[in-house]
Protein backbone atom coordinates (compact mmCIF):
# COMPACT_ATOMS: atom_id res chain seq x y z
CA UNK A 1 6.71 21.29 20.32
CA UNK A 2 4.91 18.87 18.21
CA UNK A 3 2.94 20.42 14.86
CA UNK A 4 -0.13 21.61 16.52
CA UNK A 5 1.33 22.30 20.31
CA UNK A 6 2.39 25.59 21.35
CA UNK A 7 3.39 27.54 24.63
CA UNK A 8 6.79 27.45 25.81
CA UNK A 9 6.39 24.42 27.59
CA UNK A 10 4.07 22.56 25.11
CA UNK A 11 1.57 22.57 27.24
CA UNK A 12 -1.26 23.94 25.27
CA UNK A 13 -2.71 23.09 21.77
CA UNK A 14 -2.54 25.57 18.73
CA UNK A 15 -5.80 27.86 17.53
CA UNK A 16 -7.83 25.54 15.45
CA UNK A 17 -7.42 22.09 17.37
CA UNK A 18 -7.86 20.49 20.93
CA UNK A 19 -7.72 17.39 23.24
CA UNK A 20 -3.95 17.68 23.68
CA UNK A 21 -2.72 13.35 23.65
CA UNK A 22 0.66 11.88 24.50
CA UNK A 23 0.43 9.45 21.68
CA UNK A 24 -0.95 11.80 18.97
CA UNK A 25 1.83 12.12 16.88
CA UNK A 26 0.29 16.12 15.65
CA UNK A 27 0.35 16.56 19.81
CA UNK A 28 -3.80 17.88 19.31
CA UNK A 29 -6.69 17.05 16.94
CA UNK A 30 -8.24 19.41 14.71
CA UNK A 31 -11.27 21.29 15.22
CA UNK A 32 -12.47 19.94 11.88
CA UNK A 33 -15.43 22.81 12.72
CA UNK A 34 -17.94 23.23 9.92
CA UNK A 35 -16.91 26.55 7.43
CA UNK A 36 -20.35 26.72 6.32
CA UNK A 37 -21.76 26.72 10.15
CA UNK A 38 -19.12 27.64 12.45
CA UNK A 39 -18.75 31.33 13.13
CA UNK A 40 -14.26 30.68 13.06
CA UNK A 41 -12.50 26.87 13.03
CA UNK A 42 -11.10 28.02 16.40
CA UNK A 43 -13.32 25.50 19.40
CA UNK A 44 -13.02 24.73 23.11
CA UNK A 45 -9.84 23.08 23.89
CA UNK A 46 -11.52 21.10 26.54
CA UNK A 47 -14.41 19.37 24.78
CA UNK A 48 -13.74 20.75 20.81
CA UNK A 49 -16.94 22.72 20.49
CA UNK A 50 -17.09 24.85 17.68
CA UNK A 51 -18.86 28.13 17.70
CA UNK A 52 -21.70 28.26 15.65
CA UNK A 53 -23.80 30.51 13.87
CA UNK A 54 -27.62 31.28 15.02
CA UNK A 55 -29.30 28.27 14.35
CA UNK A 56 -27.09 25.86 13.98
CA UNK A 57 -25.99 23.39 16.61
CA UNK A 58 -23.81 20.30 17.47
CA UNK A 59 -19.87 20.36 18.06
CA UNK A 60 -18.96 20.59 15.09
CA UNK A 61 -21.74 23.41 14.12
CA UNK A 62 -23.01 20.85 11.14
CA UNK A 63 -26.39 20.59 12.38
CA UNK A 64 -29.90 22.55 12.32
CA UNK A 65 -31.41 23.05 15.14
CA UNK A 66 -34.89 21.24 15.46
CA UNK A 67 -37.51 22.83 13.31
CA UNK A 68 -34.97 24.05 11.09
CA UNK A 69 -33.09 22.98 8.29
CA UNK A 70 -30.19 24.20 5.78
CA UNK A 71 -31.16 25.77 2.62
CA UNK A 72 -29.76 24.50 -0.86
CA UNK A 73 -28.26 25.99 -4.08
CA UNK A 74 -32.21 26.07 -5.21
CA UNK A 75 -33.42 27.98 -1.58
CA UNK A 76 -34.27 30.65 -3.79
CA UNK A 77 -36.78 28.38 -6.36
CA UNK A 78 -39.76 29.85 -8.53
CA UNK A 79 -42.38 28.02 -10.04
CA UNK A 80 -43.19 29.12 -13.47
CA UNK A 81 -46.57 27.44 -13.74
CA UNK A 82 -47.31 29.53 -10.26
CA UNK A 83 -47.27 32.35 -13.14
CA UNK A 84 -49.34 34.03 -15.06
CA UNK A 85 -49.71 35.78 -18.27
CA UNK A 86 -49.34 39.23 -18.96
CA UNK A 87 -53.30 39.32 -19.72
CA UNK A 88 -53.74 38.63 -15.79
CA UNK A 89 -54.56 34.54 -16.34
CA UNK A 90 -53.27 31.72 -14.68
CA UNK A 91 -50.36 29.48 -16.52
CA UNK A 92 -51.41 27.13 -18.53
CA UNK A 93 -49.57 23.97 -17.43
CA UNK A 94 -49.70 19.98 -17.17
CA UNK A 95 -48.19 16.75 -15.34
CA UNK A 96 -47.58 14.53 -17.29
CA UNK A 97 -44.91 12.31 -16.21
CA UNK A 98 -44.30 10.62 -19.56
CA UNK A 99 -43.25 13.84 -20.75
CA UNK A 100 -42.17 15.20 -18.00
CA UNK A 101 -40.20 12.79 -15.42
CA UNK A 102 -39.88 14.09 -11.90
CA UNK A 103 -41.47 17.68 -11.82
CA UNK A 104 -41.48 19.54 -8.68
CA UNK A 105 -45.21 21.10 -6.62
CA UNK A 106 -47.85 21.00 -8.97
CA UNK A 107 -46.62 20.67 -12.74
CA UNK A 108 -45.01 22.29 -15.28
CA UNK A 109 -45.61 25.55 -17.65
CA UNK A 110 -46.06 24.54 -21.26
CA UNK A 111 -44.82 27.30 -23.80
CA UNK A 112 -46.52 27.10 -27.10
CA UNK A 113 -48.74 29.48 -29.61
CA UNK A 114 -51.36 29.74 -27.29
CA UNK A 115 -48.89 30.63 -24.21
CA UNK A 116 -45.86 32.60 -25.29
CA UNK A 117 -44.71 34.33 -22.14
CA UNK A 118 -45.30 33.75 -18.52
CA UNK A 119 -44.83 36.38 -15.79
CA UNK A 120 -43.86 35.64 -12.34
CA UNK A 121 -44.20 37.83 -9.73
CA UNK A 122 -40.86 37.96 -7.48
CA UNK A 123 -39.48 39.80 -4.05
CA UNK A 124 -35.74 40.27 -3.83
CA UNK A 125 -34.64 40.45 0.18
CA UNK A 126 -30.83 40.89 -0.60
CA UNK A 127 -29.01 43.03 -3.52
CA UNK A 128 -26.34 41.21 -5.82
CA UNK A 129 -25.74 39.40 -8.51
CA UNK A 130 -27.93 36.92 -9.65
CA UNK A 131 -27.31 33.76 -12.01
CA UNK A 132 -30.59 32.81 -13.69
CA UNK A 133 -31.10 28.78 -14.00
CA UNK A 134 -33.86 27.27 -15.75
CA UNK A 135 -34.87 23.56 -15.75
CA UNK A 136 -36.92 22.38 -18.55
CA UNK A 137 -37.80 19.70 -21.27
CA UNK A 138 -37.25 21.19 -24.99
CA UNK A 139 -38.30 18.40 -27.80
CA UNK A 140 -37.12 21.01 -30.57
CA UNK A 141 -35.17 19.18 -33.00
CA UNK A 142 -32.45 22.46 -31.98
CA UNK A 143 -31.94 25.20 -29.81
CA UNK A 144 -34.76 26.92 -28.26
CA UNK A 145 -33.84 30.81 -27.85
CA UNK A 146 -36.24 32.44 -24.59
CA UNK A 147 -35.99 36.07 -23.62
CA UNK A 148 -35.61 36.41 -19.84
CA UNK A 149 -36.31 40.30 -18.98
CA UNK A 150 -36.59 41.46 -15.06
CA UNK A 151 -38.75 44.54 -15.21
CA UNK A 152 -38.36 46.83 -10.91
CA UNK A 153 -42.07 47.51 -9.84
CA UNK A 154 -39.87 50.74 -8.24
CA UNK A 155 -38.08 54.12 -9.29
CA UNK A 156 -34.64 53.84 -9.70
CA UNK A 157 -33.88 50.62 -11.00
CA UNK A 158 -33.59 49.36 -14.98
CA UNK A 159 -34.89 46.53 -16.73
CA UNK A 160 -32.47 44.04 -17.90
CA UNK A 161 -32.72 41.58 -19.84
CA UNK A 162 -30.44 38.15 -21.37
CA UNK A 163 -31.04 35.30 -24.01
CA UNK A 164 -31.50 31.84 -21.90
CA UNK A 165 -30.30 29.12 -24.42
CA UNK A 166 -32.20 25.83 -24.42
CA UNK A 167 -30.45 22.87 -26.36
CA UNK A 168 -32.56 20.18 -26.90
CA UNK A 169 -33.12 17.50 -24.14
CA UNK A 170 -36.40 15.09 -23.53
CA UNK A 171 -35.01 14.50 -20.15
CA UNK A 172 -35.11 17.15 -17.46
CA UNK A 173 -32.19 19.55 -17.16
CA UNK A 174 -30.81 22.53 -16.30
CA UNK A 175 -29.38 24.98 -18.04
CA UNK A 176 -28.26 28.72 -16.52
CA UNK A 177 -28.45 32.25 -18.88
CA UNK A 178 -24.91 32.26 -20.53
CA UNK A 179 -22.88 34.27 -22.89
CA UNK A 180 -21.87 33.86 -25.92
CA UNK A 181 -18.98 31.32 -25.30
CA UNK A 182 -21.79 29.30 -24.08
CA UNK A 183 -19.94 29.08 -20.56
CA UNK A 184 -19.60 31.52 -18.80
CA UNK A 185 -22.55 33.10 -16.66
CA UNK A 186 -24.29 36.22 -17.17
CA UNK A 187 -25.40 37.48 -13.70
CA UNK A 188 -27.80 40.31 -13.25
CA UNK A 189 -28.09 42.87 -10.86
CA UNK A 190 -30.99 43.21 -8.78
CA UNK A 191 -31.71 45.18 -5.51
CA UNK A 192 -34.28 44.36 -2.81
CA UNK A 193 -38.03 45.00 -3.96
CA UNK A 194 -40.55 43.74 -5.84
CA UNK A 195 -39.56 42.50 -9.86
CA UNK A 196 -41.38 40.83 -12.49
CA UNK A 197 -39.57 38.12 -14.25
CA UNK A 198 -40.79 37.96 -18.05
CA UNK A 199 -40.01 34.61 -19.81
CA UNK A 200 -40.65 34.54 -23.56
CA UNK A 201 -40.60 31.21 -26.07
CA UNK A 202 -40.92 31.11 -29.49
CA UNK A 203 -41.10 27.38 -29.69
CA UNK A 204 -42.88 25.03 -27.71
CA UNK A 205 -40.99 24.05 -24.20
CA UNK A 206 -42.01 22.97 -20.74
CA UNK A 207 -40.27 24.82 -18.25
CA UNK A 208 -40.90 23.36 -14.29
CA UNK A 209 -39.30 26.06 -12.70
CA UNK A 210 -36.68 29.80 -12.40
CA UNK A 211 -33.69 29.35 -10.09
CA UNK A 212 -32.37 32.59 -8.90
CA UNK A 213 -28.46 31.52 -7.59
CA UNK A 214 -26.79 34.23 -5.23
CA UNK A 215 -23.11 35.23 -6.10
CA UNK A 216 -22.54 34.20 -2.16
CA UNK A 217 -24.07 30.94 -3.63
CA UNK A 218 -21.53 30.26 -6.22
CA UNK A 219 -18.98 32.43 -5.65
CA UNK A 220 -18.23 30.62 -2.38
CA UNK A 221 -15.44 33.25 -0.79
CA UNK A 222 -16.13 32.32 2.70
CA UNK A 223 -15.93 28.04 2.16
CA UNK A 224 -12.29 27.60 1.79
CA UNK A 225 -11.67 24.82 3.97
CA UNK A 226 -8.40 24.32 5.54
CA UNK A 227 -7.71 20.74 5.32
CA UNK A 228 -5.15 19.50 8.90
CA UNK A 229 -6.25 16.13 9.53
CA UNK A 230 -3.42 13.62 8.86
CA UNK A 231 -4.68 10.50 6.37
CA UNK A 232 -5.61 7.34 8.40
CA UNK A 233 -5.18 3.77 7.21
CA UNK A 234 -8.50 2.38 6.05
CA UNK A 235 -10.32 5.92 5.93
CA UNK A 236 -12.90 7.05 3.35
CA UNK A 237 -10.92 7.74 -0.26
CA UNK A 238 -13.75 10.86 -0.39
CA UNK A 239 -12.50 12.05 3.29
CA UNK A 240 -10.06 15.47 2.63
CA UNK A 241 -6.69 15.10 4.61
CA UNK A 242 -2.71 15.59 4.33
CA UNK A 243 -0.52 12.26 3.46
CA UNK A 244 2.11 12.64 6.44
CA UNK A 245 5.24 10.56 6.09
CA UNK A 246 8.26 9.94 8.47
CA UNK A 247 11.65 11.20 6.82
CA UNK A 248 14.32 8.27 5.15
CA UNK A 249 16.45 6.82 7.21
CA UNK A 250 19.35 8.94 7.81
CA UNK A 251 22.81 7.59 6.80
CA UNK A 252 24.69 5.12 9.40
CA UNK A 253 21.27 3.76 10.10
CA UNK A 254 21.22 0.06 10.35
CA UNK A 255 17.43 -1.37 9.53
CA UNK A 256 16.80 -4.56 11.17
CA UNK A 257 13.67 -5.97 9.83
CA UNK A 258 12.10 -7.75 12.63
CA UNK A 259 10.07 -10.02 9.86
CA UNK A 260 13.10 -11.60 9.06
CA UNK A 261 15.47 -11.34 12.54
CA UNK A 262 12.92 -11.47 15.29
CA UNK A 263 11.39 -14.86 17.08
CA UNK A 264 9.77 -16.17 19.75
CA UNK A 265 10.54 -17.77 22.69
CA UNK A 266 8.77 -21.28 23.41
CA UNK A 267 10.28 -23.93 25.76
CA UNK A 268 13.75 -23.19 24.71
CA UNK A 269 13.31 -23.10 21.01
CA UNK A 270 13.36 -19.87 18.81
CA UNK A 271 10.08 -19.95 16.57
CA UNK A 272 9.70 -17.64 13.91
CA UNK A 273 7.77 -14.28 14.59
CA UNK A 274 4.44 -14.39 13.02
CA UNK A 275 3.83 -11.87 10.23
CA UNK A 276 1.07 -9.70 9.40
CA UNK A 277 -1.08 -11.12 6.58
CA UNK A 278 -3.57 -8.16 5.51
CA UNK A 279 -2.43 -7.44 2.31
CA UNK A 280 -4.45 -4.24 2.36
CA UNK A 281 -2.60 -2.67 4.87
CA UNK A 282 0.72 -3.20 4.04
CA UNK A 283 0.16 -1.33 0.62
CA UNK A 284 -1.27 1.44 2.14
CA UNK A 285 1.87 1.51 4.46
CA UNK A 286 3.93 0.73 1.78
CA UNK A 287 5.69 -1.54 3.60
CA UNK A 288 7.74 -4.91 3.59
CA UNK A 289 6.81 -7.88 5.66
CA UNK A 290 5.50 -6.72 9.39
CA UNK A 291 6.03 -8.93 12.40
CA UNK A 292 2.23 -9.42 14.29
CA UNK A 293 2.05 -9.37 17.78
CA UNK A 294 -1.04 -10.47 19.70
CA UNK A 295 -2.87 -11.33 22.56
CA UNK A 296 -1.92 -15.18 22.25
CA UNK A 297 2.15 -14.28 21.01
CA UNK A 298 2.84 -10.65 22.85
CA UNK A 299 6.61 -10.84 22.69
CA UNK A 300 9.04 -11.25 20.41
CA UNK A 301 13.06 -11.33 20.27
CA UNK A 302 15.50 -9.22 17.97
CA UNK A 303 19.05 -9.67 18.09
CA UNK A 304 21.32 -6.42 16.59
CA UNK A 305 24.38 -5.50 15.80
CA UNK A 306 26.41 -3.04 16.38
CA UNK A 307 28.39 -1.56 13.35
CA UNK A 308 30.89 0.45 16.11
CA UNK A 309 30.50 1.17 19.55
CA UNK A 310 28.28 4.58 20.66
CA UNK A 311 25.27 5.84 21.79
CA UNK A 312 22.48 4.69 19.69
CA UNK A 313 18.75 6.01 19.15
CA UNK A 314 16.14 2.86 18.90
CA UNK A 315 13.74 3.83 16.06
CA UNK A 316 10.46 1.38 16.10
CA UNK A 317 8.42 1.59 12.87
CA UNK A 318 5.10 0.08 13.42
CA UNK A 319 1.41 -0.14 12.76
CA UNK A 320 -1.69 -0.45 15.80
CA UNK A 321 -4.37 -2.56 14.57
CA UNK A 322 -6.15 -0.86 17.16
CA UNK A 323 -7.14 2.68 17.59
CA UNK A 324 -6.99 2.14 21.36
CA UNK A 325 -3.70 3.48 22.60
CA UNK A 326 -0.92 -0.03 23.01
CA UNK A 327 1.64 0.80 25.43
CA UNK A 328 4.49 -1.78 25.07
């Protein structure tokens, strides 16, 4: 059977692809179903649909459904001048966009000797690990220490808390709780309920707003995609597939380049065959000069020969302009 046909007879495509073709050289396509919204990559093999998860639609199971939409890396997004002080008041904050370019909702918390720490007021729905990232403006001349502590409003939990490091930076950026390599992240623990995230600067600092980022989130386990489509001529450079190539030539082979040895026909007279003049394409096919047959000049003439009398397998290397299937 070819690559992705199975059954005894070849009759039926393998788990993971349908629409079972004569001239697919694989024998099936692949599912290509979404790993982030597909329930498996196994779909129909009559039409390709993927199953999806609860709310999420189309074949391919890379769509919301109406009314819905797919949550990012920030889903879980705080805004620190939503916070308040630990005397009860309201954030101090601004919104300026001099000093602050492209805030998010309403502002941004300022940090100074009037407003040291901020408390915000959070509600965990699933336990794990969390990475803490911070995005912020810091016009310290060097690095800007904050205390991040995450006090439970409930028995049986701790309070933990980590050293976010700000370098300086008058542009917006981002910057998660690390250790002491500076690199790696320092996760912390936190079960569902109700916690109060304490952030503490010594130095002045606007801070826009607390990511918290799910180990699901950048851990990733279950988004290992299994790249099967073959490489296409022409295709996106950023489009994942496998470069498939036909084996050498085995030896005895003659090659008859039908560039050089083929013609055409016209009143009588042999005219040479005309070649393919895209450039583009034969260096993606790595490839010599290519006879072009058309619409206008359909047929062309090779004469071979023999190098001993036998049987002998006719091997055609070629290239379809068009993706419609060309039956000679």
């Amino acid at each position: 059977c070819k690559p992705s046909v199975g059954q005894r007879q070849c009759t039926t495509c393998t788990d993971g692809t349908f629409m079972l073709q004569e001239d697919n050289l694989l024998g099936c396509q692949d599912c290509g179903c979404d790993v982030g919204g597909s329930v498996g990559s196994t779909c129909d093999q009559r039409n390709g649909q993927c199953p999806c998860r609860p709310r999420i639609t189309g074949r391919r199971c890379s769509e919301p459904l109406q009314a819905h939409y797919f949550p990012t890396l920030h889903q879980h997004q705080y805004e620190v001048e939503d916070g308040h002080t630990p005397s009860g008041v309201n954030a101090r904050f601004d919104f300026d966009e001099a000093l602050f370019p492209g805030f998010s909702w309403r502002g941004y918390a300022i940090f100074s000797n009037i407003q040291k720490e901020i408390l915000l007021d959070l509600r965990i729905q699933k336990p794990g690990l969390y990475q803490v990232i911070a995005r912020y403006v810091s016009l310290n001349g060097d690095n800007m220490y904050s205390n991040i502590t995450f006090t439970p409003d409930f028995y049986g939990e701790t309070k933990q808390s980590e050293i976010l490091i700000l370098p300086p930076s008058r542009e917006p950026r981002f910057q998660a709780v690390v250790g002491p390599d500076g690199v790696t992240a320092l996760p912390f623990v936190l079960n569902p309920g109700r916690w109060t995230l304490s952030i503490k600067a010594q130095k002045p600092v606007f801070m826009d707003y607390i990511v918290l980022l799910p180990e699901a989130f950048y851990e990733a386990t279950l988004l290992q995609e299994k790249v099967k489509q073959p490489c296409l001529q022409g295709q996106a450079p950023e489009v994942a597939c496998v470069q498939l190539r036909y084996p050498a030539l085995p030896d005895g082979a003659v090659p008859v380049s039908a560039a050089q040895a083929g013609y055409v026909e016209d009143n009588g007279q042999q005219n040479p065959v005309r070649l393919l003049d895209d450039q583009y394409i034969l260096d993606e096919l790595r490839s010599g000069p290519m006879a072009h047959l058309t619409e206008d000049e359909h047929a062309m003439t090779l004469e071979l020969r023999a190098p001993s009398p036998g049987r002998y397998v006719f091997l055609l290397f070629y290239h379809s302009l068009d993706s419609n299937d060309s039956r000679p």
